[in-house]
C-alpha atoms as a PDB file:
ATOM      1  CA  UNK A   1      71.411  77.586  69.109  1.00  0.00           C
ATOM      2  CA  UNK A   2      73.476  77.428  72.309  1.00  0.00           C
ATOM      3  CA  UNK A   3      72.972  79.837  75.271  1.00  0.00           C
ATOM      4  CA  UNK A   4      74.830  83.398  75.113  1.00  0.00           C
ATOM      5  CA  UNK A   5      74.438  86.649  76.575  1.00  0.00           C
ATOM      6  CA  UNK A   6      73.976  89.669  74.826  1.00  0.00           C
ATOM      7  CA  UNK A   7      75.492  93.392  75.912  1.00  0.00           C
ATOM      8  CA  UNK A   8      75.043  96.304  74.168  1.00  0.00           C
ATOM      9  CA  UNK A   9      77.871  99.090  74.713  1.00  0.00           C
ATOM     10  CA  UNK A  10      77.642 102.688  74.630  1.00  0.00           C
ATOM     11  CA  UNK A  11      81.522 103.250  74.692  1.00  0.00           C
ATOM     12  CA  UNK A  12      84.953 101.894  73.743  1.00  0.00           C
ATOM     13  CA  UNK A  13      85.904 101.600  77.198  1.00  0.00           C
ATOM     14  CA  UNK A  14      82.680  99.309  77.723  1.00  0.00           C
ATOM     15  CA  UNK A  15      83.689  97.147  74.319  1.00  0.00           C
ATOM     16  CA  UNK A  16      86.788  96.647  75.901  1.00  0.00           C
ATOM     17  CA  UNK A  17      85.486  95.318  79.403  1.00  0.00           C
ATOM     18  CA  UNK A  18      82.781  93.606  78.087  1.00  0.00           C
ATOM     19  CA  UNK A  19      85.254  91.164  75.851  1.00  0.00           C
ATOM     20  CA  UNK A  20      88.066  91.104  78.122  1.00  0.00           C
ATOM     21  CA  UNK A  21      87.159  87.406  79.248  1.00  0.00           C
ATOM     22  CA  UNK A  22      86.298  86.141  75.342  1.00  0.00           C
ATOM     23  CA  UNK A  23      82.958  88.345  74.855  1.00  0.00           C
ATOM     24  CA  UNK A  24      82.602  88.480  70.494  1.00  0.00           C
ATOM     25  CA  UNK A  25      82.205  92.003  68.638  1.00  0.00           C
ATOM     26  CA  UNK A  26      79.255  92.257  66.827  1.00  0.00           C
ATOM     27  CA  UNK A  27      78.047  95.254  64.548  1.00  0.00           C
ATOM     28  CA  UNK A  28      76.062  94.434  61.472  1.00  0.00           C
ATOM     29  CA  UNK A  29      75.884  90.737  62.129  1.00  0.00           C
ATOM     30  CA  UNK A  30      75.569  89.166  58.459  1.00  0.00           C
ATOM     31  CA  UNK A  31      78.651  86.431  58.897  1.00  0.00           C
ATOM     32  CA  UNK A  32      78.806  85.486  63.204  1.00  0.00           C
ATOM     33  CA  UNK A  33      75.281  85.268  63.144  1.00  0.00           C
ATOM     34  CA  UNK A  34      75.075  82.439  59.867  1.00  0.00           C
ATOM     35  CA  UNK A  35      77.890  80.933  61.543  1.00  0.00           C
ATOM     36  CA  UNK A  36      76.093  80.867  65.352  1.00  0.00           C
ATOM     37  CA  UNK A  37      72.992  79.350  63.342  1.00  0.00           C
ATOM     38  CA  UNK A  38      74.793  76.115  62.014  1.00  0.00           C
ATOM     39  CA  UNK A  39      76.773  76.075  65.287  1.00  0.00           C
ATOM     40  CA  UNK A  40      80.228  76.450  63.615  1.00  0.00           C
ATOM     41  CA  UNK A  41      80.705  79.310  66.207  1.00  0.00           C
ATOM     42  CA  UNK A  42      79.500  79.230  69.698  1.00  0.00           C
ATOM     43  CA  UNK A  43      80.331  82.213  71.607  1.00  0.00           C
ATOM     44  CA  UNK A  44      78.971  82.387  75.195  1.00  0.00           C
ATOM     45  CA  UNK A  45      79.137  86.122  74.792  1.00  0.00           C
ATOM     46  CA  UNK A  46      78.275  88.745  72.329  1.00  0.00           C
ATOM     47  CA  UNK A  47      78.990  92.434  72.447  1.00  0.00           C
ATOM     48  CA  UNK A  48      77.399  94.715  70.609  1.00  0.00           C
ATOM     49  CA  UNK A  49      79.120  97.379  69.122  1.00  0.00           C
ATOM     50  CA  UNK A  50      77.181  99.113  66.617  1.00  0.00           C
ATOM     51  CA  UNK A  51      76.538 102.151  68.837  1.00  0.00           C
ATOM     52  CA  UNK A  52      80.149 103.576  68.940  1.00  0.00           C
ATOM     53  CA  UNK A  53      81.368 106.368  67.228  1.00  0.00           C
ATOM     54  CA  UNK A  54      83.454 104.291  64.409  1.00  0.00           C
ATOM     55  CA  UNK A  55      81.598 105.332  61.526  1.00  0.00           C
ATOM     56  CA  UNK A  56      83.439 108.608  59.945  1.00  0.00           C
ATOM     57  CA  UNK A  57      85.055 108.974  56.551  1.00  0.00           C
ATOM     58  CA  UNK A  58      88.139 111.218  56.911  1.00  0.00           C
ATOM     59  CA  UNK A  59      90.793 112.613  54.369  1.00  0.00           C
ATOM     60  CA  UNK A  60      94.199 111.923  56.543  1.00  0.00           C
ATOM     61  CA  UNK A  61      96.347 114.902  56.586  1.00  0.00           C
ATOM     62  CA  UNK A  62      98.939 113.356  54.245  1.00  0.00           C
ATOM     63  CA  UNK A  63      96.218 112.669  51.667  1.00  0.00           C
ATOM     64  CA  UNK A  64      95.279 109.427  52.497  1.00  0.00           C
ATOM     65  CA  UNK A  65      91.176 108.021  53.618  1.00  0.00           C
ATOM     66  CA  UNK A  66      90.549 106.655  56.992  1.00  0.00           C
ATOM     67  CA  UNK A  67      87.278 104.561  56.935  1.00  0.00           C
ATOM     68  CA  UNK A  68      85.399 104.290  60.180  1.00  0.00           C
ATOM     69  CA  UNK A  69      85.443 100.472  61.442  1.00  0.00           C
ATOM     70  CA  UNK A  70      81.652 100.856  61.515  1.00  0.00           C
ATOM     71  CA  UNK A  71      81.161 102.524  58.330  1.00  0.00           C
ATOM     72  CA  UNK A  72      78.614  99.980  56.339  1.00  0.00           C
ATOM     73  CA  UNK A  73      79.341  98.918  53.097  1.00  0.00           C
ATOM     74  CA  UNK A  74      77.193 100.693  50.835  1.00  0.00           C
ATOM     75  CA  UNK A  75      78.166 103.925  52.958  1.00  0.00           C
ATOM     76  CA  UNK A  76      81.727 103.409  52.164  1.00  0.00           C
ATOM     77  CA  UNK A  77      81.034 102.573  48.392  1.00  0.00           C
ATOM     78  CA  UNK A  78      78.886 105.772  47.925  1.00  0.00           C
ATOM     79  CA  UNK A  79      80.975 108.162  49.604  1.00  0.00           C
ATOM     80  CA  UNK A  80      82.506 111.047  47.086  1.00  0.00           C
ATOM     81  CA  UNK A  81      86.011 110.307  49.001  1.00  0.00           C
ATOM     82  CA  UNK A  82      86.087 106.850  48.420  1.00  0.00           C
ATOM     83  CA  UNK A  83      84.804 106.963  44.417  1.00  0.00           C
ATOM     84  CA  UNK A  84      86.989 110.186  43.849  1.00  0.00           C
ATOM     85  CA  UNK A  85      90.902 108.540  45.480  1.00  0.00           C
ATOM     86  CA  UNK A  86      90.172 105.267  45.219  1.00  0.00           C
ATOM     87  CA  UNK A  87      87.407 103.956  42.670  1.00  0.00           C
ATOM     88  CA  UNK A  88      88.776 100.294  43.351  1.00  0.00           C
ATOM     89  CA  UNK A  89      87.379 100.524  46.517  1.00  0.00           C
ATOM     90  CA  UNK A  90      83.892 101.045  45.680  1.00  0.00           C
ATOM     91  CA  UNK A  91      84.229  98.570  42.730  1.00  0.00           C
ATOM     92  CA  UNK A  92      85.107  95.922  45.282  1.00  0.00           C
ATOM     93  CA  UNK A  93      82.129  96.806  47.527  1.00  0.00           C
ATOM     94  CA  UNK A  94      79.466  96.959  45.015  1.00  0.00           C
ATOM     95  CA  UNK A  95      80.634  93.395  43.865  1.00  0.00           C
ATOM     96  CA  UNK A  96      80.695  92.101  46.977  1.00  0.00           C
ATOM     97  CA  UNK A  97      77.228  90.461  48.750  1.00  0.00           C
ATOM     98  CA  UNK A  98      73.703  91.449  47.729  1.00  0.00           C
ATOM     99  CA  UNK A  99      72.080  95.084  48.421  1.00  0.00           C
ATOM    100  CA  UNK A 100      70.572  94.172  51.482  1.00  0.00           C
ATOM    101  CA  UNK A 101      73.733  92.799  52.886  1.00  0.00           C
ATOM    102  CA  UNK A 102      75.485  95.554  52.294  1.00  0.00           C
ATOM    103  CA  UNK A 103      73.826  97.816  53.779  1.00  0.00           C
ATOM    104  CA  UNK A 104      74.484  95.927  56.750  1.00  0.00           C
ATOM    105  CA  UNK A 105      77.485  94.601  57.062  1.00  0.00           C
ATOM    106  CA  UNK A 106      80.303  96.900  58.546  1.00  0.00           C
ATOM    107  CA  UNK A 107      84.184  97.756  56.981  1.00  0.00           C
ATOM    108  CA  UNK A 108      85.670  96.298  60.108  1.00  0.00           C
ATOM    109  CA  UNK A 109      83.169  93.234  59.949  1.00  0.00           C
ATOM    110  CA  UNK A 110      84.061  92.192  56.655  1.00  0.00           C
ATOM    111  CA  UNK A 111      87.570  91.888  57.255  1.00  0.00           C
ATOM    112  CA  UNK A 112      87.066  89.825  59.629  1.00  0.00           C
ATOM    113  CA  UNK A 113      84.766  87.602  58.027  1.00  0.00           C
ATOM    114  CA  UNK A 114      85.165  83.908  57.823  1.00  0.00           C
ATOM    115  CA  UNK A 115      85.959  81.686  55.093  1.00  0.00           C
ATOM    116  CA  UNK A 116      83.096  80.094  52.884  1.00  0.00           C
ATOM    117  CA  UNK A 117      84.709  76.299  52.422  1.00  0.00           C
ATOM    118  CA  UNK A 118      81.733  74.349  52.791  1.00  0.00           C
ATOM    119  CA  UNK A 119      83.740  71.811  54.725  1.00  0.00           C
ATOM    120  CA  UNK A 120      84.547  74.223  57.485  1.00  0.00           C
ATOM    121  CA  UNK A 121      80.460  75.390  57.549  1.00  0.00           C
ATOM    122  CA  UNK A 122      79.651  71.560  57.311  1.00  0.00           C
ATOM    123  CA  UNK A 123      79.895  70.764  61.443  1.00  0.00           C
ATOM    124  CA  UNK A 124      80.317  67.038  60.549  1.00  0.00           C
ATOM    125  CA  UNK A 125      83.355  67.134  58.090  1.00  0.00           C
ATOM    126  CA  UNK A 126      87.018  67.355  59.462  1.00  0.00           C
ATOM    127  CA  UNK A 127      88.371  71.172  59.678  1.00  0.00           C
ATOM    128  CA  UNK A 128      91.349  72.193  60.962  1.00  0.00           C
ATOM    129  CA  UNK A 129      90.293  75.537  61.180  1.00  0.00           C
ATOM    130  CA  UNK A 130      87.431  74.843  62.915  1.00  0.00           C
ATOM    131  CA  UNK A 131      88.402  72.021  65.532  1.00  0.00           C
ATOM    132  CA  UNK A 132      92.245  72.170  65.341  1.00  0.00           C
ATOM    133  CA  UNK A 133      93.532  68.699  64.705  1.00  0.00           C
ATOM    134  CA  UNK A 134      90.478  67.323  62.975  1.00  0.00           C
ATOM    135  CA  UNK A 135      91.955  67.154  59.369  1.00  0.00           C
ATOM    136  CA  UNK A 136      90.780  68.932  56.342  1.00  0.00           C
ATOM    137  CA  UNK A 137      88.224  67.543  53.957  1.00  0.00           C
ATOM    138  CA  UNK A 138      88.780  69.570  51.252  1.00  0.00           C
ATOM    139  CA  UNK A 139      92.225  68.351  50.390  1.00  0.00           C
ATOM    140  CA  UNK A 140      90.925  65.323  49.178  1.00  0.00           C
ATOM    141  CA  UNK A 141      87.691  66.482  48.670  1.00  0.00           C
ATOM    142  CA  UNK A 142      86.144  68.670  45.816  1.00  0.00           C
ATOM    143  CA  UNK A 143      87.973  71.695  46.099  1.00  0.00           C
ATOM    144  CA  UNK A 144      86.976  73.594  42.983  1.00  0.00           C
ATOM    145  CA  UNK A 145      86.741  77.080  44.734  1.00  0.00           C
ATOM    146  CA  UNK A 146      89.858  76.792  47.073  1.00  0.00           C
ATOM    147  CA  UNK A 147      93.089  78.316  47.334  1.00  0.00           C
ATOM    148  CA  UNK A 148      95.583  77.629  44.963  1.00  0.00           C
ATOM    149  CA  UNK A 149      98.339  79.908  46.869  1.00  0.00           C
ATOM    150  CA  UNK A 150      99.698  80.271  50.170  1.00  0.00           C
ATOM    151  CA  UNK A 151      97.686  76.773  51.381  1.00  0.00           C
ATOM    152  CA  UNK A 152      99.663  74.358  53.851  1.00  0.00           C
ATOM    153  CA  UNK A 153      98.852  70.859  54.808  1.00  0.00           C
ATOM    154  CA  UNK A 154      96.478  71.784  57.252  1.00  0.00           C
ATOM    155  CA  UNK A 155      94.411  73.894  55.369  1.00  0.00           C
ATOM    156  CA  UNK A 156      92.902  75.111  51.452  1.00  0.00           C
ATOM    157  CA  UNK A 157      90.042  77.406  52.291  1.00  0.00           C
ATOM    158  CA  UNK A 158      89.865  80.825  50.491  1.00  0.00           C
ATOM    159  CA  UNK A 159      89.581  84.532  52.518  1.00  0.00           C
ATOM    160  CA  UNK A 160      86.260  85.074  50.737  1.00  0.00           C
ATOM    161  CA  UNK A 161      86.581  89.347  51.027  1.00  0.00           C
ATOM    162  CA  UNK A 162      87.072  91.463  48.218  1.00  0.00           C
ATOM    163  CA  UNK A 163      87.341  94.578  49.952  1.00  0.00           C
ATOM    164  CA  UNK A 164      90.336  92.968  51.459  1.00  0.00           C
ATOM    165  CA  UNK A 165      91.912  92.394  48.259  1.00  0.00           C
ATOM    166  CA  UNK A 166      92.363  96.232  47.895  1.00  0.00           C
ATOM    167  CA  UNK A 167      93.467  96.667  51.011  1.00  0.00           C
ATOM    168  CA  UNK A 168      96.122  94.303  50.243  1.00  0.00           C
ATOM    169  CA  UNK A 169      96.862  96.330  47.227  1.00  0.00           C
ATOM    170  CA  UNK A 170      97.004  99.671  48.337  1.00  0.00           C
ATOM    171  CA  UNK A 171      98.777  98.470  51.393  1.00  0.00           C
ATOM    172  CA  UNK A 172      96.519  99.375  53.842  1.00  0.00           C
ATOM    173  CA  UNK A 173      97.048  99.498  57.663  1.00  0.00           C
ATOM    174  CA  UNK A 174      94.613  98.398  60.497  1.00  0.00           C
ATOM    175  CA  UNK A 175      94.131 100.309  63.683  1.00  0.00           C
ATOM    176  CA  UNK A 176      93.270  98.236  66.796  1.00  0.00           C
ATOM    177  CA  UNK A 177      92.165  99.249  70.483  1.00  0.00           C
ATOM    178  CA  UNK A 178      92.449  96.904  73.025  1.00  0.00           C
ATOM    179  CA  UNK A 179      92.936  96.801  77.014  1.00  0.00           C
ATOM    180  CA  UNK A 180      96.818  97.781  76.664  1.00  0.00           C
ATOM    181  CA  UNK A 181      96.403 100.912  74.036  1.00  0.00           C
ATOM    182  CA  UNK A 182      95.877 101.400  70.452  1.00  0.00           C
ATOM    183  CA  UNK A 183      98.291  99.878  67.730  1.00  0.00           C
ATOM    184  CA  UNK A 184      98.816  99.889  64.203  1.00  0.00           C
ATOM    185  CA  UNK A 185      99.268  96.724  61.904  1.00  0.00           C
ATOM    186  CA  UNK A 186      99.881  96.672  58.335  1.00  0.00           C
ATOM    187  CA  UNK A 187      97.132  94.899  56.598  1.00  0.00           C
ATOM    188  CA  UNK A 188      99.815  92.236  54.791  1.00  0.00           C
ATOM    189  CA  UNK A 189     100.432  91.179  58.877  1.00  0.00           C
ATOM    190  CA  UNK A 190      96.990  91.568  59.754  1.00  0.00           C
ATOM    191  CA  UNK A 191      95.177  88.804  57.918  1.00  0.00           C
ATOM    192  CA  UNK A 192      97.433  85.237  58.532  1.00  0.00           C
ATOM    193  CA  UNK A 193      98.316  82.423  56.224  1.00  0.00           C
ATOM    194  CA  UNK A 194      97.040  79.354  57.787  1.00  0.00           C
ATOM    195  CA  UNK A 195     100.536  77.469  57.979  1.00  0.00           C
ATOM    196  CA  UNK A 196     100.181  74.566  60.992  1.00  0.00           C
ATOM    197  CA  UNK A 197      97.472  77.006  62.812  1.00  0.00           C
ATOM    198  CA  UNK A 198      94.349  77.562  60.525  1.00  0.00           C
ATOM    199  CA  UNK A 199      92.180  78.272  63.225  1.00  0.00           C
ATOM    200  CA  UNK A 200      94.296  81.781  63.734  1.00  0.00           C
ATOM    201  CA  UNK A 201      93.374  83.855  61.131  1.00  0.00           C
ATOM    202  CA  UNK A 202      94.485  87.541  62.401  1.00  0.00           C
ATOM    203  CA  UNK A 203      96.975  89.057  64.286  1.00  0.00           C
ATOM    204  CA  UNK A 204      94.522  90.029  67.331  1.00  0.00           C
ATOM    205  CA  UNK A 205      95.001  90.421  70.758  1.00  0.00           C
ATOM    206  CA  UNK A 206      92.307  89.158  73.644  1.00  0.00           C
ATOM    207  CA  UNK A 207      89.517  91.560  73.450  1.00  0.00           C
ATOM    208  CA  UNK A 208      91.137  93.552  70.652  1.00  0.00           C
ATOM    209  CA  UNK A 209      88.595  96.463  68.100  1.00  0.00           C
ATOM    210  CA  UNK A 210      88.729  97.395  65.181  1.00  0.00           C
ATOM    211  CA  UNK A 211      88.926 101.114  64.815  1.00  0.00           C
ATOM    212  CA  UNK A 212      89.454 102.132  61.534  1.00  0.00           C
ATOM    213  CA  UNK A 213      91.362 101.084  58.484  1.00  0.00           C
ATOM    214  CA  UNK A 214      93.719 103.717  56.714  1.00  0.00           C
ATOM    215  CA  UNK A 215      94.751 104.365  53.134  1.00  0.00           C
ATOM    216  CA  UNK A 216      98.220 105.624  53.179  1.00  0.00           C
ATOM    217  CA  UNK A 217      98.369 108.099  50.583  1.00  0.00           C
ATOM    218  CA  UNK A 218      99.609 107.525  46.379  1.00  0.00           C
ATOM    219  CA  UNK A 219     101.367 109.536  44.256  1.00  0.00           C
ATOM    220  CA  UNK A 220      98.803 110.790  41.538  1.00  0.00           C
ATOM    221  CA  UNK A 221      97.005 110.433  39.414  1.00  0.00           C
ATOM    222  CA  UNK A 222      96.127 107.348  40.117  1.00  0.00           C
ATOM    223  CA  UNK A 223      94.002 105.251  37.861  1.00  0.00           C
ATOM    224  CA  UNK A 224      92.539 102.258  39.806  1.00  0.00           C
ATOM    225  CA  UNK A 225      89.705  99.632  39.520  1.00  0.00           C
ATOM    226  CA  UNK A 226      88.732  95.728  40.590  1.00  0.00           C
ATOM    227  CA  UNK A 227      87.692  92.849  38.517  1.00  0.00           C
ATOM    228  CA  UNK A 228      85.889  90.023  39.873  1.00  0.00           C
ATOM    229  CA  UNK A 229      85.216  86.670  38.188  1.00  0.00           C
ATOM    230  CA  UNK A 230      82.978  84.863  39.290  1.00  0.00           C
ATOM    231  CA  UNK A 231      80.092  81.528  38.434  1.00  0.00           C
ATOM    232  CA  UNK A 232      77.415  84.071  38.030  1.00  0.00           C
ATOM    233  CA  UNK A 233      76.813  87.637  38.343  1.00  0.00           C
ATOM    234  CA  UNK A 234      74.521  87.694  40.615  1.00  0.00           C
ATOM    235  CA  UNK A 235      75.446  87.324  44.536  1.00  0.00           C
ATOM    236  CA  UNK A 236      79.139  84.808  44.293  1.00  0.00           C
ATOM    237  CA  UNK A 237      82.307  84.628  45.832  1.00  0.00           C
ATOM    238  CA  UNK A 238      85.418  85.097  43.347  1.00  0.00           C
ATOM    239  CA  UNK A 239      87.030  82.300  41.388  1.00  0.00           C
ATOM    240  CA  UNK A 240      89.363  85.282  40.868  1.00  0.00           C
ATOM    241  CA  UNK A 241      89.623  88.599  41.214  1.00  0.00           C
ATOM    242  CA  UNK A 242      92.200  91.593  40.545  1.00  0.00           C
ATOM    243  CA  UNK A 243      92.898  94.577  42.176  1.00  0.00           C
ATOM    244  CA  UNK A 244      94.974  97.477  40.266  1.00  0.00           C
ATOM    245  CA  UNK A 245      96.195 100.791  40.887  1.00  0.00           C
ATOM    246  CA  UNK A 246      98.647 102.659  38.730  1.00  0.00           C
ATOM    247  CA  UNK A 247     100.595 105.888  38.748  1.00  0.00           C
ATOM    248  CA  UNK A 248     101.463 106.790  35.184  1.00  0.00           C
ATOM    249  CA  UNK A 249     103.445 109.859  34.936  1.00  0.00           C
ATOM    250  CA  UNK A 250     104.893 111.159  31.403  1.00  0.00           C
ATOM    251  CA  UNK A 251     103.486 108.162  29.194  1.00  0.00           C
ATOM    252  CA  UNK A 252     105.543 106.017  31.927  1.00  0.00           C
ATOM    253  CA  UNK A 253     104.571 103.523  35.118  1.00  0.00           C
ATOM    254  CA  UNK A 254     106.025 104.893  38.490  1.00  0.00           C
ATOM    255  CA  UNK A 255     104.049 103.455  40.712  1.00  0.00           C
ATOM    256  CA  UNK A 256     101.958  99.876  40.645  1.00  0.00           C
ATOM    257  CA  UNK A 257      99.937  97.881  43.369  1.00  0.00           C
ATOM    258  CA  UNK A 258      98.273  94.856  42.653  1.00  0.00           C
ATOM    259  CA  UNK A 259      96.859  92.151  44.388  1.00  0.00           C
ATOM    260  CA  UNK A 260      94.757  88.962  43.740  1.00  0.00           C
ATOM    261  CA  UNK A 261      91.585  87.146  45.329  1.00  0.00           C
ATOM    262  CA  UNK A 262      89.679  84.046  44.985  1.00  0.00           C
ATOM    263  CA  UNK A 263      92.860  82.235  45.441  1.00  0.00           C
ATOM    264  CA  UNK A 264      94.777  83.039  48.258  1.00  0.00           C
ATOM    265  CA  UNK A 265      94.310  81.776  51.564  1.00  0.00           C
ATOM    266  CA  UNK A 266      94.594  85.619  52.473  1.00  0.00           C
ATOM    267  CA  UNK A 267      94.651  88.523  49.729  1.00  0.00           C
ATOM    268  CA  UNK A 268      97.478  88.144  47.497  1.00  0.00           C
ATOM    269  CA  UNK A 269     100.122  90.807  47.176  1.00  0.00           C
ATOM    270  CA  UNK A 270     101.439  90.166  43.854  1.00  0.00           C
ATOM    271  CA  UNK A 271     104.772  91.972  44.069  1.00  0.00           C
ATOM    272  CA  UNK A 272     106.774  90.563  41.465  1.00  0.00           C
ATOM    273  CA  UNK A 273     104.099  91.750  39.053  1.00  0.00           C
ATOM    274  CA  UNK A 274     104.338  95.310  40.103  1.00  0.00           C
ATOM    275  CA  UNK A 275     108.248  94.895  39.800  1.00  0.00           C
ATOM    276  CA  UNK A 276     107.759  93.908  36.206  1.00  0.00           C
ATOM    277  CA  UNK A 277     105.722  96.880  35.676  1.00  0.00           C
ATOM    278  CA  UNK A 278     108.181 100.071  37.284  1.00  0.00           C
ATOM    279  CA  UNK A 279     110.065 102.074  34.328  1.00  0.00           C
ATOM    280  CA  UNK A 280     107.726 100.220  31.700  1.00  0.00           C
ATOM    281  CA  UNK A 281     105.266 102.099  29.029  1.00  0.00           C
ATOM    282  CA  UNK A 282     101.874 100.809  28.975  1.00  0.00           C
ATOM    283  CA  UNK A 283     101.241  98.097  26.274  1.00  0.00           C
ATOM    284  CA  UNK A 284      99.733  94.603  25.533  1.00  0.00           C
ATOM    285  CA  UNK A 285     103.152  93.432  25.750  1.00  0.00           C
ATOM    286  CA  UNK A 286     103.644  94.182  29.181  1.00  0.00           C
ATOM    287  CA  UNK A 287     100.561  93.485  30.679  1.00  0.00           C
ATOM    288  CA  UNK A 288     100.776  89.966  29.401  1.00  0.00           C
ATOM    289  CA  UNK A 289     104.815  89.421  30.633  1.00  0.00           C
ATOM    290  CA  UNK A 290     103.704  90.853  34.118  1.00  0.00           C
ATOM    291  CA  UNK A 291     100.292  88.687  34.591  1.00  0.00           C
ATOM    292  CA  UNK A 292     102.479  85.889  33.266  1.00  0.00           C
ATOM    293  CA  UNK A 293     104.129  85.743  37.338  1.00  0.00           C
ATOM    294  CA  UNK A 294     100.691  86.274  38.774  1.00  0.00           C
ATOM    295  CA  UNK A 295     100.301  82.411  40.132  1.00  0.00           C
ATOM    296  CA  UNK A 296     104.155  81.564  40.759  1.00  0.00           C
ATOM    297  CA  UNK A 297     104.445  79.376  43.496  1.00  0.00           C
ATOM    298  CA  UNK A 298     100.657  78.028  43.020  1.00  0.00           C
ATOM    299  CA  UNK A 299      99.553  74.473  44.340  1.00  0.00           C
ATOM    300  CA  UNK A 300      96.527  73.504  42.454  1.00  0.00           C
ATOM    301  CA  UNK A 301      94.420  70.796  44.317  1.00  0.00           C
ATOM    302  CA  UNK A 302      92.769  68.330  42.336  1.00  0.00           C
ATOM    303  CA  UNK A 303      89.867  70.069  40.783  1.00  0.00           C
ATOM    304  CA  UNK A 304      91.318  73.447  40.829  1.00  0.00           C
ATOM    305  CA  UNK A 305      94.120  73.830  38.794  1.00  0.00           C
ATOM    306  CA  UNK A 306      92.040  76.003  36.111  1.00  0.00           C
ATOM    307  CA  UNK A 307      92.246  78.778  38.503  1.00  0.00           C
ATOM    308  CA  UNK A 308      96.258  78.710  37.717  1.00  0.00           C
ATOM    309  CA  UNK A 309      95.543  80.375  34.092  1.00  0.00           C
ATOM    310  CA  UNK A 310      92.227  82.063  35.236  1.00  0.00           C
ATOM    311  CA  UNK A 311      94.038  84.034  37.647  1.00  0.00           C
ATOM    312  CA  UNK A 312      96.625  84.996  34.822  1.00  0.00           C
ATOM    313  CA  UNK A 313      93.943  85.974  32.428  1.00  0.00           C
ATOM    314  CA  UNK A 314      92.668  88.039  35.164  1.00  0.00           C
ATOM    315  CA  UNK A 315      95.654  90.366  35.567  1.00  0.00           C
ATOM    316  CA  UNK A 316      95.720  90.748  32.035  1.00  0.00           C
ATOM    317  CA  UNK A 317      92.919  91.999  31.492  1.00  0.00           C
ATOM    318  CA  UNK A 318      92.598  94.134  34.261  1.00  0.00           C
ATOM    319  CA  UNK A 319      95.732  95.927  34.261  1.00  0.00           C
ATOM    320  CA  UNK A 320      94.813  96.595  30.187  1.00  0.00           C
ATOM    321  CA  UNK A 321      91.529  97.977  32.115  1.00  0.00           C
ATOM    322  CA  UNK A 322      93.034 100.259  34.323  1.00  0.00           C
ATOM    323  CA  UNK A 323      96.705 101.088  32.373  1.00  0.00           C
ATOM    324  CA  UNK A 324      95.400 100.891  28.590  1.00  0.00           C
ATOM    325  CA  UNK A 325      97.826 100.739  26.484  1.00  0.00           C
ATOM    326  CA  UNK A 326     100.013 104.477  25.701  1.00  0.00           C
END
């Protein structure tokens, strides 16, 4: 463990001083702290967080949820908000970690979590992300559980959230404070491909927060739910994962969001399968033509190029799940 200093803020005005020279948020702790243990992060500073008043559920007066940045993840599962609008939500959560973890970890803090490719936690194999410049193992190495979309020369490694899949679906936004103001960023901006620049992974500014994360509201009703598929069912990251939320209105689909984990880089808008789906009655049929363009433009690596079909069985079945057929 290497030297840091610890600060524990009352305020958002002290957050914000505190990491305006590098200082690291920290809340609930269950990813920086792994990652501070095996010395794949070193900060010199940490600031605590977990005392600010970030940790409301609100209805938004168009009908949408704000979540609290500090909300913890069983909180946000069990709430009667979350369950009654948006049941994919809570799905996601409850499938995500172990108990104990989850009643830990934050909303904002999960987001933000780091990826699980064992060569970036492995200090002695080449990571881009980690050390910029260094290479990346896992392209030649056994990359069963990476990415299979959005990957780039310089990097393979999954986003390992599933909450973030949903937020990618419903098109979320993110709202940031930092030492010039508060700002909004869609979550499809927020979370970064890795391109030439791995080691970025979202759209932050120095000393940036977390606030909340908004819902925008959907037309209803609105059927909705998340499928994860995974080694084991016990505590696993995704090999895939759906989420799906439909408006069906007169036996007919007028609204569809979907998105895909476990093999993105970041969560993966699938918007040529909600295309496919607009004007379209429910049926076997359709479910199977629309999952059909779930994996365009996928670049299986050499031991993961089941994922390609996995990930189309996974739509499937899920948007049967939540559309059934009508």
């Amino acid at each position: 463990m290497h030297p840091f200093t610890y600060t524990k803020v009352a305020d958002t005005r002290e957050a914000l001083n505190a990491a305006r020279n590098g200082g690291r948020y920290i809340a609930g702790g269950t990813t920086l702290v792994d990652l501070m243990r095996e010395t794949v992060e070193r900060p010199s500073s940490l600031v605590d967080i977990s005392a600010l008043p970030l940790s409301e559920i609100t209805a938004t007066k168009s009908g949408g949820l704000r979540i609290g940045a500090l909300v913890r993840m069983s909180e946000a599962a069990a709430h009667p908000k979350v369950r009654a609008l948006y049941p994919v939500i809570s799905q996601a959560l409850e499938l995500s970690a172990s108990a104990q973890l989850r009643n830990m970890a934050t909303i904002g803090g999960n987001i933000m979590q780091r990826t699980r490719c064992t060569y970036f936690r492995d200090v002695t194999a080449a990571c881009n992300k980690r050390e910029p410049g260094s290479g990346c193992a896992a392209l030649r190495g056994y990359n069963r559980t990476h990415a299979i979309l959005g990957t780039s020369n310089s990097c393979v490694a999954t986003h390992p959230s599933d909450l973030a899949v949903t937020l990618a679906a419903l098109e979320a936004t993110i709202h940031l404070l930092g030492p010039d103001g508060a700002r909004i960023v869609s979550f499809a901006d927020f979370l970064l491909q890795p391109g030439s620049t791995p080691n970025r992974e979202q759209a932050l500014h120095q000393g940036e927060l977390i606030t909340a994360v908004e819902i925008p509201a959907h037309p209803r009703p609105l059927r909705s739910g998340y499928l994860k598929v995974r080694d084991r069912q016990s505590y696993e990251f995704a090999l895939t994962s759906a989420a799906v939320a439909l408006h069906i209105r007169d036996g007919v689909i007028r609204e569809a969001k979907v998105a895909a984990g476990g093999v993105g880089t970041v969560p993966w808008k699938l918007p040529a399968v909600e295309r496919h789906l607009i004007g379209e009655r429910p049926s076997d049929r359709l479910w199977a033509e629309a999952a059909a363009q779930a994996a365009d433009g996928a670049r299986p690596l050499t031991h993961n190029g089941f994922k390609t079909e996995l990930l189309k069985r996974t739509i499937e079945r899920q948007l049967n799940t939540v559309g059934g057929t009508e």
